[in-house]
ModelCIF file with pLDDT and N, C-alpha, C, O atoms, coordinates in Angstrom:
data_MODEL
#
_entry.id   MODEL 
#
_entity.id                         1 
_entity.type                       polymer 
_entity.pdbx_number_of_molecules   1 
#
_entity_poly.entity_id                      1 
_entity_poly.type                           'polypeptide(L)' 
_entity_poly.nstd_linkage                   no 
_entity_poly.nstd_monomer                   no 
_entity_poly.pdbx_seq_one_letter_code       
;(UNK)(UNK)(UNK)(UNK)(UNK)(UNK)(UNK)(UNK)(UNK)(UNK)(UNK)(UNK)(UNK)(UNK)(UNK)(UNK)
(UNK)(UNK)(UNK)(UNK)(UNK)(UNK)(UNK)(UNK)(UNK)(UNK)(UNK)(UNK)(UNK)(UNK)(UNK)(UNK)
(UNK)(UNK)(UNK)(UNK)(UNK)(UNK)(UNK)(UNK)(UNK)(UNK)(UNK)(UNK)(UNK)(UNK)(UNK)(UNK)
;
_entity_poly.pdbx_seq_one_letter_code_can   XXXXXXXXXXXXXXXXXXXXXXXXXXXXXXXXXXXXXXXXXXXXXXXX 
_entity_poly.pdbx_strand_id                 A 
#
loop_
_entity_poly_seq.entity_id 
_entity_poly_seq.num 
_entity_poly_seq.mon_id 
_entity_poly_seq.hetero 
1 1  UNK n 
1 2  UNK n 
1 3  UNK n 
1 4  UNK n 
1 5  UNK n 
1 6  UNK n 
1 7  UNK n 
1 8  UNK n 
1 9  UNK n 
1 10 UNK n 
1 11 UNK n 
1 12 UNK n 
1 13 UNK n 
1 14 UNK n 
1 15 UNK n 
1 16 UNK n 
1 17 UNK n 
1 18 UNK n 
1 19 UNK n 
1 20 UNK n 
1 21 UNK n 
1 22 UNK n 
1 23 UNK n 
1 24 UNK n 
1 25 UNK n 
1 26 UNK n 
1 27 UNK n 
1 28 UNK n 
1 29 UNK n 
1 30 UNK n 
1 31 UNK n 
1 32 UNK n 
1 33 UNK n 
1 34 UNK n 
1 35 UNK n 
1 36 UNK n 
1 37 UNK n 
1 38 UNK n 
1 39 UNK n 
1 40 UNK n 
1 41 UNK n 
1 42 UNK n 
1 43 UNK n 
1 44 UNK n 
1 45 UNK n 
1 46 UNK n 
1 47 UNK n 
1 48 UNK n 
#
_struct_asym.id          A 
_struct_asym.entity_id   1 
#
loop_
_ma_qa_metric.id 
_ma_qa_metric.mode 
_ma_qa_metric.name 
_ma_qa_metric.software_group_id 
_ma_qa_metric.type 
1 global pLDDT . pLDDT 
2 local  pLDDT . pLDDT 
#
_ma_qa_metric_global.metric_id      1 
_ma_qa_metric_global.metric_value   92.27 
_ma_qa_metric_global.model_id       1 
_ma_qa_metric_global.ordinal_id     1 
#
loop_
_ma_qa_metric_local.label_asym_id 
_ma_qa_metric_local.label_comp_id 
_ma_qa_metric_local.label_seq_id 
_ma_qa_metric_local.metric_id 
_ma_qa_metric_local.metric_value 
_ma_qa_metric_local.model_id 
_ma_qa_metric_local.ordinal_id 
A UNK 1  2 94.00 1 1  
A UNK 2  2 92.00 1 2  
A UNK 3  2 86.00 1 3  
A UNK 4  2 79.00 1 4  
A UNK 5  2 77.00 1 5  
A UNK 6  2 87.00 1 6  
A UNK 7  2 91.00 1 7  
A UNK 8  2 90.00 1 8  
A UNK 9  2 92.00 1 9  
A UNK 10 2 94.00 1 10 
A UNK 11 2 93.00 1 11 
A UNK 12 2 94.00 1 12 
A UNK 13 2 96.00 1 13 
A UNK 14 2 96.00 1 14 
A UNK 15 2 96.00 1 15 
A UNK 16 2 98.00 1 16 
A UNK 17 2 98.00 1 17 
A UNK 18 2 98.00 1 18 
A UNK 19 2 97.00 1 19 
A UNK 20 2 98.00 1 20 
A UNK 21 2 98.00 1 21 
A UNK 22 2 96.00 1 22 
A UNK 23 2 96.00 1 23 
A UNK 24 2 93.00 1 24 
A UNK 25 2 92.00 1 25 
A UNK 26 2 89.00 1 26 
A UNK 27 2 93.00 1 27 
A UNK 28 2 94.00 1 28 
A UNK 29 2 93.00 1 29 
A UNK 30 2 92.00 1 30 
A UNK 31 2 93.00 1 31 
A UNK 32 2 93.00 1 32 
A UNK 33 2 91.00 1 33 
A UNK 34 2 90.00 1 34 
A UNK 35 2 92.00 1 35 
A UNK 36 2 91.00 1 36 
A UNK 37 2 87.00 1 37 
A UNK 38 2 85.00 1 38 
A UNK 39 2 85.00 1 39 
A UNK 40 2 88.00 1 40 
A UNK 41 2 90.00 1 41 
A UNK 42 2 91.00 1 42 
A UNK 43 2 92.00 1 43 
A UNK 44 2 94.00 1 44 
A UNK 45 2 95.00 1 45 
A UNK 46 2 97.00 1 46 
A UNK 47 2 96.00 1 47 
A UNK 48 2 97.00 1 48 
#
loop_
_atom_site.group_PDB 
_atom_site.id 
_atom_site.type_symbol 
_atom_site.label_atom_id 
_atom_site.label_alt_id 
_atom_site.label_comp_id 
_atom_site.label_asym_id 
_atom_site.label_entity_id 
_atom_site.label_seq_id 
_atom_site.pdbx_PDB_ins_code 
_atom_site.Cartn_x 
_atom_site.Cartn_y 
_atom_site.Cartn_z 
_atom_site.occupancy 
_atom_site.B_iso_or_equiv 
_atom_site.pdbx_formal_charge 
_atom_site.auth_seq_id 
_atom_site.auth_comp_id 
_atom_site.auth_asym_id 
_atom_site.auth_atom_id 
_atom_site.pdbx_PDB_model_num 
ATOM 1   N N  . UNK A 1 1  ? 7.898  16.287  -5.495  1.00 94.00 ? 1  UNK A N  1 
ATOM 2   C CA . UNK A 1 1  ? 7.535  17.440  -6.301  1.00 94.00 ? 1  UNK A CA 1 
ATOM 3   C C  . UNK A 1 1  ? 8.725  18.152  -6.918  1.00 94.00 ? 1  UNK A C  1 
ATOM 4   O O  . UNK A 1 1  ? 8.338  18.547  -8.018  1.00 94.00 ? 1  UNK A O  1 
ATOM 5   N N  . UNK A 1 2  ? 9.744  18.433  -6.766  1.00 92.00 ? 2  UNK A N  1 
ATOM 6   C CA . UNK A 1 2  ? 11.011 18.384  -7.094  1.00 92.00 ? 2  UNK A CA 1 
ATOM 7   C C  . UNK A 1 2  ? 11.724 18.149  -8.235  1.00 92.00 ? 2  UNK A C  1 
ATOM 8   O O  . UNK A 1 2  ? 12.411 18.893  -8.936  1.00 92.00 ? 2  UNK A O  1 
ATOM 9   N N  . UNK A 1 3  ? 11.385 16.733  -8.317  1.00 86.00 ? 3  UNK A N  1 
ATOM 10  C CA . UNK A 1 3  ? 11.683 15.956  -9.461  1.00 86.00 ? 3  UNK A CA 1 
ATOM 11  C C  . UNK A 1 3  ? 10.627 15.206  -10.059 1.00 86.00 ? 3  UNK A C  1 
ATOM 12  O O  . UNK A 1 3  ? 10.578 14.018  -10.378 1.00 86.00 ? 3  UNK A O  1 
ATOM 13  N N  . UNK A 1 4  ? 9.692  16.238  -10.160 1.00 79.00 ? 4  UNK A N  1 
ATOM 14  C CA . UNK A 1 4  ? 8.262  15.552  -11.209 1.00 79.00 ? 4  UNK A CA 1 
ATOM 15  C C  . UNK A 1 4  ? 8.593  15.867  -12.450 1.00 79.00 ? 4  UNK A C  1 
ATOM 16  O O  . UNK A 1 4  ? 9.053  16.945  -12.827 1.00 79.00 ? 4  UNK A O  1 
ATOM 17  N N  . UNK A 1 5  ? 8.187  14.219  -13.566 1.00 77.00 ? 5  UNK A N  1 
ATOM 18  C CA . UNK A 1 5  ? 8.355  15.278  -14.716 1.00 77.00 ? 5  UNK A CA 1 
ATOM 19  C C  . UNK A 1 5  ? 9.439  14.449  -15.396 1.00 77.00 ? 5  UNK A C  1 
ATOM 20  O O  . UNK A 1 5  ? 9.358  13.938  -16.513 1.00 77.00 ? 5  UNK A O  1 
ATOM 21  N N  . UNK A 1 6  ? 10.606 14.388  -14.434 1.00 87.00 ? 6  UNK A N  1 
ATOM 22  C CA . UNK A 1 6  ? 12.051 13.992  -15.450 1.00 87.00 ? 6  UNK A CA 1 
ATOM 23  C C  . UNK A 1 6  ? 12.056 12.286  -15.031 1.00 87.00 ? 6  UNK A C  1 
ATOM 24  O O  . UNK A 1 6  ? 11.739 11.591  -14.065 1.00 87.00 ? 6  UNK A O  1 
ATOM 25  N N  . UNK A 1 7  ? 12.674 12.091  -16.522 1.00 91.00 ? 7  UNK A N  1 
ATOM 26  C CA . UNK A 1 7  ? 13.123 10.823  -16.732 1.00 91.00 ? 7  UNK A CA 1 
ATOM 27  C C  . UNK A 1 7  ? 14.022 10.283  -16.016 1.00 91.00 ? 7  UNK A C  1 
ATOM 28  O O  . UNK A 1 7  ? 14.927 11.048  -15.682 1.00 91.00 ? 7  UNK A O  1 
ATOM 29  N N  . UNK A 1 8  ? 14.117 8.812   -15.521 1.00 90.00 ? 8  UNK A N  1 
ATOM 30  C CA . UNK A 1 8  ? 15.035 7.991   -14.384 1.00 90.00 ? 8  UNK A CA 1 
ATOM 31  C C  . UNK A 1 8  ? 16.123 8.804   -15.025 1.00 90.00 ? 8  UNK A C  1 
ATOM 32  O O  . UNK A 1 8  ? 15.852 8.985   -16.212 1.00 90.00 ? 8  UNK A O  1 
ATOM 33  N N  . UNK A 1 9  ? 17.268 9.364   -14.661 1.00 92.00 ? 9  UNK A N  1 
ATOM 34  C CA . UNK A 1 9  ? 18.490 8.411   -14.924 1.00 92.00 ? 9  UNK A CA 1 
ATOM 35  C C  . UNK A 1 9  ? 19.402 7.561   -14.579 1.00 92.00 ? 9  UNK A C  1 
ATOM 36  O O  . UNK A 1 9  ? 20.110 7.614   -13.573 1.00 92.00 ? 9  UNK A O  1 
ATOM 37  N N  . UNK A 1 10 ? 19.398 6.771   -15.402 1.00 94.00 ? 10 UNK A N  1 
ATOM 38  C CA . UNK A 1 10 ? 19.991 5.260   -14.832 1.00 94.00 ? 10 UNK A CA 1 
ATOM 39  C C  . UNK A 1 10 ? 21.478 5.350   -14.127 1.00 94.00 ? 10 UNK A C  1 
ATOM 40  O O  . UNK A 1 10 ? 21.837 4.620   -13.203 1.00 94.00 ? 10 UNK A O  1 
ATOM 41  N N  . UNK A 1 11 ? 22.395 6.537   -14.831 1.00 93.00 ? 11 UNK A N  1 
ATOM 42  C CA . UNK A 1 11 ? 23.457 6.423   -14.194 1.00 93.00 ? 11 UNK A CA 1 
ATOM 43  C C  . UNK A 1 11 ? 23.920 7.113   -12.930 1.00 93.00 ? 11 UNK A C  1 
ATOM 44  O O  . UNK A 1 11 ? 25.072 7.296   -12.538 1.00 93.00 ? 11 UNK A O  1 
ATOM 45  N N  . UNK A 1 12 ? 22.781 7.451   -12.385 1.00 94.00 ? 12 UNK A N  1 
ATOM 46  C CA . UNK A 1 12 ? 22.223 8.051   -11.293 1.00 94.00 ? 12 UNK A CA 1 
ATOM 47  C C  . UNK A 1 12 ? 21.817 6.967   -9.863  1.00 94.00 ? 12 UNK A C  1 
ATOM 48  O O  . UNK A 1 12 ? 22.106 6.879   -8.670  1.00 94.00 ? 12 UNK A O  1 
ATOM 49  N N  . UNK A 1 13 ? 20.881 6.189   -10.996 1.00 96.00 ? 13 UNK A N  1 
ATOM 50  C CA . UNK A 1 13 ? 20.372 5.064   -10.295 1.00 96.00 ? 13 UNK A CA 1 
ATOM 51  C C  . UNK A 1 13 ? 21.280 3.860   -9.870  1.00 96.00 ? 13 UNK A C  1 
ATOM 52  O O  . UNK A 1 13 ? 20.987 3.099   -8.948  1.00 96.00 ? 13 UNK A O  1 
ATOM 53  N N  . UNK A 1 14 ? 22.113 3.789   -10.432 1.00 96.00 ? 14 UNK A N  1 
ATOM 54  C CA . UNK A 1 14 ? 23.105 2.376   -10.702 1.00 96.00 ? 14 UNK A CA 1 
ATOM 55  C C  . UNK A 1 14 ? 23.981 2.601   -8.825  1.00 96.00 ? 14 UNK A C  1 
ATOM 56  O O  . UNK A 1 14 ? 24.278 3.698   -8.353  1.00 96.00 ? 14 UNK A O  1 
ATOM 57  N N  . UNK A 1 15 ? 24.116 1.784   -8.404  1.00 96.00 ? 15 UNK A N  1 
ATOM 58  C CA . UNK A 1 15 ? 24.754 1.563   -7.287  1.00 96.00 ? 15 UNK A CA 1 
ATOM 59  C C  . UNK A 1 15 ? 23.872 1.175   -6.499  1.00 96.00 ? 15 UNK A C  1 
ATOM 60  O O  . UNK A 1 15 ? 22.830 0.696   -6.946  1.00 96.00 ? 15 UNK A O  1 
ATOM 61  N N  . UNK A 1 16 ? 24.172 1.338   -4.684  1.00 98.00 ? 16 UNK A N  1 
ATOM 62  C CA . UNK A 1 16 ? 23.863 0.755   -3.399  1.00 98.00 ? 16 UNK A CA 1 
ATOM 63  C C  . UNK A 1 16 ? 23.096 1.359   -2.976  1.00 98.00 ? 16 UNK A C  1 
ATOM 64  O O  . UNK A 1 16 ? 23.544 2.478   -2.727  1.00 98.00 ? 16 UNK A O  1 
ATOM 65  N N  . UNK A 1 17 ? 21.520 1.191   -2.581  1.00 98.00 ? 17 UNK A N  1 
ATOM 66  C CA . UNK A 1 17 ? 20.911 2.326   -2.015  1.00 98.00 ? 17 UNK A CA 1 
ATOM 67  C C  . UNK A 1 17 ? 20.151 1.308   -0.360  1.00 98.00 ? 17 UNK A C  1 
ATOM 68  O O  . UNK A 1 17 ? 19.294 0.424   -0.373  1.00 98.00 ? 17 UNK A O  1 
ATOM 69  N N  . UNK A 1 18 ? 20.865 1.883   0.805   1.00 98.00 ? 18 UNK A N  1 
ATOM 70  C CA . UNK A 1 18 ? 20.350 1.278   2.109   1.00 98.00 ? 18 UNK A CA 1 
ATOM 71  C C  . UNK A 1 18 ? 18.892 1.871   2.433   1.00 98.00 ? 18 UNK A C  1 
ATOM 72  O O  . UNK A 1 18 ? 18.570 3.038   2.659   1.00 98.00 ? 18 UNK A O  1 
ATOM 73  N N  . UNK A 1 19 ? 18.121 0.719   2.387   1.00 97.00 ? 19 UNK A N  1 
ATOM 74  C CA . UNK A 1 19 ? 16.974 1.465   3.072   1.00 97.00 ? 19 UNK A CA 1 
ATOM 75  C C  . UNK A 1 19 ? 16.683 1.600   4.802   1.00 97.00 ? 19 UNK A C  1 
ATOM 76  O O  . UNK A 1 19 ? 16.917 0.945   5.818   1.00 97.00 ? 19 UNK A O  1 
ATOM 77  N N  . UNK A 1 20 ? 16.035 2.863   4.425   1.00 98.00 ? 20 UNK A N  1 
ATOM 78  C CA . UNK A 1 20 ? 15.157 3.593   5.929   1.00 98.00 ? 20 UNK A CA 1 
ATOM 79  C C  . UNK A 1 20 ? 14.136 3.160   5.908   1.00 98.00 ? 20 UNK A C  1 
ATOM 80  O O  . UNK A 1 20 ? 14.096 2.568   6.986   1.00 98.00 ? 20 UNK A O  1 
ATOM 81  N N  . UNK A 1 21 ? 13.130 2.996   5.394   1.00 98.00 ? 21 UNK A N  1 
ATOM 82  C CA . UNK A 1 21 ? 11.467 2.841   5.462   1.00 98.00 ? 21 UNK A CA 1 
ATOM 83  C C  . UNK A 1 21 ? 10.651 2.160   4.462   1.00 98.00 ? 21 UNK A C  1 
ATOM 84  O O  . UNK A 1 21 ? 10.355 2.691   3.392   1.00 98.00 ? 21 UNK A O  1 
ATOM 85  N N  . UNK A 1 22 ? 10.329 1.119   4.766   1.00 96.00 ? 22 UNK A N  1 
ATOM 86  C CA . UNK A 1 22 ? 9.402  0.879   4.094   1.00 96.00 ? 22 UNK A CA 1 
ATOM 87  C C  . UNK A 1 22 ? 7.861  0.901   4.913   1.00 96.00 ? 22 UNK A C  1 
ATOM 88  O O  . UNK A 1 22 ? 7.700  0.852   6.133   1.00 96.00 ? 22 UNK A O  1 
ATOM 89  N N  . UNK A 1 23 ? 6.936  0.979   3.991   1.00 96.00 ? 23 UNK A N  1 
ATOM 90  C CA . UNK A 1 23 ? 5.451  0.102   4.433   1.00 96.00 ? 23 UNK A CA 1 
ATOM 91  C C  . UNK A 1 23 ? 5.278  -1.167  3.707   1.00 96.00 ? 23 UNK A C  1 
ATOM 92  O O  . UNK A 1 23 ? 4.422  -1.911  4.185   1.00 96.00 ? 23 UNK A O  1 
ATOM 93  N N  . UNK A 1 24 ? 5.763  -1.488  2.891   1.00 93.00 ? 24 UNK A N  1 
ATOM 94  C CA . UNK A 1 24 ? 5.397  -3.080  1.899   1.00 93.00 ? 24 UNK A CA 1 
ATOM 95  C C  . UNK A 1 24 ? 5.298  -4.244  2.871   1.00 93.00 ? 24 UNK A C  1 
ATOM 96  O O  . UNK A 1 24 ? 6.218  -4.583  3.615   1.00 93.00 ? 24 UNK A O  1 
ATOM 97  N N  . UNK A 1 25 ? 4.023  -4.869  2.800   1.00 92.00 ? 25 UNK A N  1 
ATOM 98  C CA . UNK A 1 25 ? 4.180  -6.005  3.865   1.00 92.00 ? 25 UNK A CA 1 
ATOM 99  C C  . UNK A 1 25 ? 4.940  -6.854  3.637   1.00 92.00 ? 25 UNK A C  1 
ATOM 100 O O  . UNK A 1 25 ? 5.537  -7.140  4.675   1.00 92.00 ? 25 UNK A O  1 
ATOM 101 N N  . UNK A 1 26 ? 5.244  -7.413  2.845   1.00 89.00 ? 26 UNK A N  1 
ATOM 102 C CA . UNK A 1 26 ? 6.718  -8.471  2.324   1.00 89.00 ? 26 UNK A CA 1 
ATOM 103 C C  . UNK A 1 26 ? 8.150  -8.196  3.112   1.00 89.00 ? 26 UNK A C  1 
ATOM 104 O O  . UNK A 1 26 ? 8.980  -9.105  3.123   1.00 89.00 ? 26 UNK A O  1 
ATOM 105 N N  . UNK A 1 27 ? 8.429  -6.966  3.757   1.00 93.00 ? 27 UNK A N  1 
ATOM 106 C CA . UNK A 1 27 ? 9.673  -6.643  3.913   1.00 93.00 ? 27 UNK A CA 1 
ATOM 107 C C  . UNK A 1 27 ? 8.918  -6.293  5.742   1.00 93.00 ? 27 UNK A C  1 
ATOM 108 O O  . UNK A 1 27 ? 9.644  -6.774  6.612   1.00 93.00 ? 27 UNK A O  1 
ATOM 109 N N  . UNK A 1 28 ? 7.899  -5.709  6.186   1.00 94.00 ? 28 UNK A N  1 
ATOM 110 C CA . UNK A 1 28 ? 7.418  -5.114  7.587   1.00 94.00 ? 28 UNK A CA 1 
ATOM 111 C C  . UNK A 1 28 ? 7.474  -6.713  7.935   1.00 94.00 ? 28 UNK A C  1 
ATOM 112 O O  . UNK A 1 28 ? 8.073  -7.056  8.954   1.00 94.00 ? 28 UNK A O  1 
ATOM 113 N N  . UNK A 1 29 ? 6.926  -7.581  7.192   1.00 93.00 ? 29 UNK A N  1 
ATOM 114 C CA . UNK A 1 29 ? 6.808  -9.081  7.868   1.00 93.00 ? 29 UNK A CA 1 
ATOM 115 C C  . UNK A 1 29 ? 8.323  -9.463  8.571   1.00 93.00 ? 29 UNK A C  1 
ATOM 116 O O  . UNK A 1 29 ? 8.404  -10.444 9.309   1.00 93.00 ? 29 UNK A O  1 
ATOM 117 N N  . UNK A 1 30 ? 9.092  -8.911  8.385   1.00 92.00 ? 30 UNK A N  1 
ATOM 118 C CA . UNK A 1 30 ? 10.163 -9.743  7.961   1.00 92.00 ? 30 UNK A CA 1 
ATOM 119 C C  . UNK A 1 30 ? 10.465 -8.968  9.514   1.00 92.00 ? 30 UNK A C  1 
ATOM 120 O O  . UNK A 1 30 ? 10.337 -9.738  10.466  1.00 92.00 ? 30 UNK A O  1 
ATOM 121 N N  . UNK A 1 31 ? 10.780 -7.792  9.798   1.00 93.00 ? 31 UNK A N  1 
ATOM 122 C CA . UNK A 1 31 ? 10.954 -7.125  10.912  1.00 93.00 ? 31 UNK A CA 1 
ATOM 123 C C  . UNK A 1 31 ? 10.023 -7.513  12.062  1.00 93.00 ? 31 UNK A C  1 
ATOM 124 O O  . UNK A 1 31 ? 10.374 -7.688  13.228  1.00 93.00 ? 31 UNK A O  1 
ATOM 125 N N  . UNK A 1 32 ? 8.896  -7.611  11.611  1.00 93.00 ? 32 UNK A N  1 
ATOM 126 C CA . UNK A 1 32 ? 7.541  -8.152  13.183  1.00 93.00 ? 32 UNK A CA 1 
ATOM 127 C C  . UNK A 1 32 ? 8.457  -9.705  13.304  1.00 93.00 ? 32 UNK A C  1 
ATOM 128 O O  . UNK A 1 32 ? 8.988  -9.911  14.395  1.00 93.00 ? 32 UNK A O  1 
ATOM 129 N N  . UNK A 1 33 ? 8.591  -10.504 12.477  1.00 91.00 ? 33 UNK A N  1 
ATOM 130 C CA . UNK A 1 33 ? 9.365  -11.783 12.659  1.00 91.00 ? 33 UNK A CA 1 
ATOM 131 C C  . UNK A 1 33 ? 10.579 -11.547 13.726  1.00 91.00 ? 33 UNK A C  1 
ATOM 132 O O  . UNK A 1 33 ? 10.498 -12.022 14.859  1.00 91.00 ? 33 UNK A O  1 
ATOM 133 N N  . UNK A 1 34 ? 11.746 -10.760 13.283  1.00 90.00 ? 34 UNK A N  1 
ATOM 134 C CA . UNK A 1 34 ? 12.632 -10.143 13.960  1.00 90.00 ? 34 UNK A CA 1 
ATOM 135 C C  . UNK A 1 34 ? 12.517 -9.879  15.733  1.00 90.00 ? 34 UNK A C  1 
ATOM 136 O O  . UNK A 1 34 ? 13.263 -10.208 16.655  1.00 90.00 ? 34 UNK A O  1 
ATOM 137 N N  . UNK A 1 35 ? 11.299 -9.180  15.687  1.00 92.00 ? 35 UNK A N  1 
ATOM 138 C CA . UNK A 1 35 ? 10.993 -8.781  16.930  1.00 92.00 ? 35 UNK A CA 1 
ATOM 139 C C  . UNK A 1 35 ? 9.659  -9.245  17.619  1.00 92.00 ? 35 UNK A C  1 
ATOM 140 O O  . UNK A 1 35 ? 8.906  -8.583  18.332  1.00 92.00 ? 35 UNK A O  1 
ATOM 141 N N  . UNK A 1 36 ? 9.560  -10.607 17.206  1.00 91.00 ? 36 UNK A N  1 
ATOM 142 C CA . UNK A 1 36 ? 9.073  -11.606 17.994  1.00 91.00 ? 36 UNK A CA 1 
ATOM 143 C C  . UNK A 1 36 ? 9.698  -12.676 18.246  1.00 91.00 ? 36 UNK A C  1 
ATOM 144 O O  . UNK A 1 36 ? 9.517  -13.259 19.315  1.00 91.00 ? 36 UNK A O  1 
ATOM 145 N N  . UNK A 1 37 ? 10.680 -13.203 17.168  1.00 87.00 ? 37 UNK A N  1 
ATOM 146 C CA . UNK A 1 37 ? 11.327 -14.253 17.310  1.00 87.00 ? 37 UNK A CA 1 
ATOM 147 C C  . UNK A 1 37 ? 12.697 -13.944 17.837  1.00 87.00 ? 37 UNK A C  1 
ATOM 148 O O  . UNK A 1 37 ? 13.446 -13.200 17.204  1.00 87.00 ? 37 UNK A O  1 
ATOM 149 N N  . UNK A 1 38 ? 13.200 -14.731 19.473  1.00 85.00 ? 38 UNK A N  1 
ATOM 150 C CA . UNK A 1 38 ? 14.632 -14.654 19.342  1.00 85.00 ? 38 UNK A CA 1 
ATOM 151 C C  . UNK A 1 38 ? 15.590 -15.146 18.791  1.00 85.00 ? 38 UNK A C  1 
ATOM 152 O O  . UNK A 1 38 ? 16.743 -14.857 19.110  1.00 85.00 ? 38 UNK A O  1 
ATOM 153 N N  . UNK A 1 39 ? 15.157 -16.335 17.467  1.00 85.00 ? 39 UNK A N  1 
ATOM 154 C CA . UNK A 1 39 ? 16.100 -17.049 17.110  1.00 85.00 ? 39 UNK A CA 1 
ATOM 155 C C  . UNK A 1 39 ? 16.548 -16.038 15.694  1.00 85.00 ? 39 UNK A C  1 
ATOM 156 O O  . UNK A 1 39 ? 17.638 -16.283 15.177  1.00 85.00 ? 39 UNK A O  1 
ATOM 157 N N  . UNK A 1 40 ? 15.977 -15.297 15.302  1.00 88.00 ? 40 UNK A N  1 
ATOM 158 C CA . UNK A 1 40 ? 15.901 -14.314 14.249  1.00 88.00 ? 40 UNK A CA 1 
ATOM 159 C C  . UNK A 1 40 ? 16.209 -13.192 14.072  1.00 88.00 ? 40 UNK A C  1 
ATOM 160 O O  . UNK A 1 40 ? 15.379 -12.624 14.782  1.00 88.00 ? 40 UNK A O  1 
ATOM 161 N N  . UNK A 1 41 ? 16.881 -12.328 13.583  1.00 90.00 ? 41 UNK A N  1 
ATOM 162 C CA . UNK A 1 41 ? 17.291 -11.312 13.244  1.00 90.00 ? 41 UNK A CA 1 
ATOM 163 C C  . UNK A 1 41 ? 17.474 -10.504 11.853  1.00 90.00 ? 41 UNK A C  1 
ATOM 164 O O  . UNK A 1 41 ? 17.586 -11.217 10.857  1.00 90.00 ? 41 UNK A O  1 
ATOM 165 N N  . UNK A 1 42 ? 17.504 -9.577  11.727  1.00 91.00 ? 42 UNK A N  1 
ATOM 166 C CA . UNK A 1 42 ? 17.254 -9.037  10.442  1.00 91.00 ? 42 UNK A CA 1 
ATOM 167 C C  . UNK A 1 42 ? 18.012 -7.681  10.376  1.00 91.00 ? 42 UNK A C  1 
ATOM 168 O O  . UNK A 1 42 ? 17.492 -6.653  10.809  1.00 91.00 ? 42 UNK A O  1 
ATOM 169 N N  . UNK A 1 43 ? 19.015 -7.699  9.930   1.00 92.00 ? 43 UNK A N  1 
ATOM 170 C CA . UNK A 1 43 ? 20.752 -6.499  9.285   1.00 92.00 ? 43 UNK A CA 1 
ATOM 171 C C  . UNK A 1 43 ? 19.813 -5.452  8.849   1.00 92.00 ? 43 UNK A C  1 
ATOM 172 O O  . UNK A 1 43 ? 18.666 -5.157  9.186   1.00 92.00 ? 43 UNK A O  1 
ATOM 173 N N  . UNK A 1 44 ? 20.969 -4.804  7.671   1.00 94.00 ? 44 UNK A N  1 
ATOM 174 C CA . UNK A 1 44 ? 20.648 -4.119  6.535   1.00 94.00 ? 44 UNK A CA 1 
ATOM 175 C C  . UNK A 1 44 ? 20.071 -4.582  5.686   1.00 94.00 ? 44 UNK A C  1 
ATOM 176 O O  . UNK A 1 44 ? 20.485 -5.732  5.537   1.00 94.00 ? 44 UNK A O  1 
ATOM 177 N N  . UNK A 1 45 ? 19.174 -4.309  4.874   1.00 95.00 ? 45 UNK A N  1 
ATOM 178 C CA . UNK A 1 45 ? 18.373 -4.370  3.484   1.00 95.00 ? 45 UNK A CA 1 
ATOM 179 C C  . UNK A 1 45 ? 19.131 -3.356  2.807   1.00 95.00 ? 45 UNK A C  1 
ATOM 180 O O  . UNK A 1 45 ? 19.335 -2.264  3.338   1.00 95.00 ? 45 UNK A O  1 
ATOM 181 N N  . UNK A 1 46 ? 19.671 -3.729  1.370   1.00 97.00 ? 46 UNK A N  1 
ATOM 182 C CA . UNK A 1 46 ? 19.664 -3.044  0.382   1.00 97.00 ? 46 UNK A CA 1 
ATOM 183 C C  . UNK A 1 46 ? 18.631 -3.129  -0.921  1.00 97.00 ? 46 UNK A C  1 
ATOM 184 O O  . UNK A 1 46 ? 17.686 -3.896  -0.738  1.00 97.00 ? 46 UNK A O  1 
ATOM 185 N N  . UNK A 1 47 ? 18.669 -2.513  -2.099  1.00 96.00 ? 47 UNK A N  1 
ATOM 186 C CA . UNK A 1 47 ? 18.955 -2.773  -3.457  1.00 96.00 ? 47 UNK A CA 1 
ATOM 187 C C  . UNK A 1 47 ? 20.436 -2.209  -4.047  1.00 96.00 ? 47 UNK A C  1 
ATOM 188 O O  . UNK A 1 47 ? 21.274 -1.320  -3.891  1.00 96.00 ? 47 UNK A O  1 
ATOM 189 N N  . UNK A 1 48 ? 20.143 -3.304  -4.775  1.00 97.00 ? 48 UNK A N  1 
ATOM 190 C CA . UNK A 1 48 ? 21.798 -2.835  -5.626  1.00 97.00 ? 48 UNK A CA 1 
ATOM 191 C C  . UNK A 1 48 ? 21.523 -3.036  -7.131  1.00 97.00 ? 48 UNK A C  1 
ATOM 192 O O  . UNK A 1 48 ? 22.410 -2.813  -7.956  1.00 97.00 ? 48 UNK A O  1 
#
């Protein structure tokens, strides 16, 4: 609510952003894998 309203800006956007949270099952899969499998592990996720 904050920032409703305004346009991206990109040079704002441009760099490393580490994620905290998702819900997207594509990426939660990847963690239940993690912590069922011991041969598996799963770091940091970025976008860049």
């Amino acid at each position: 609510g904050f920032d409703a309203g305004k346009e991206i800006d990109l040079s704002k956007l441009d760099g490393t952003w580490r994620l905290q949270y998702t819900s997207a099952p594509d990426v939660v899969v990847l963690f239940e894998s993690a912590a069922r499998l011991p041969f598996f592990q799963v770091g940091q996720i970025f976008q860049k």
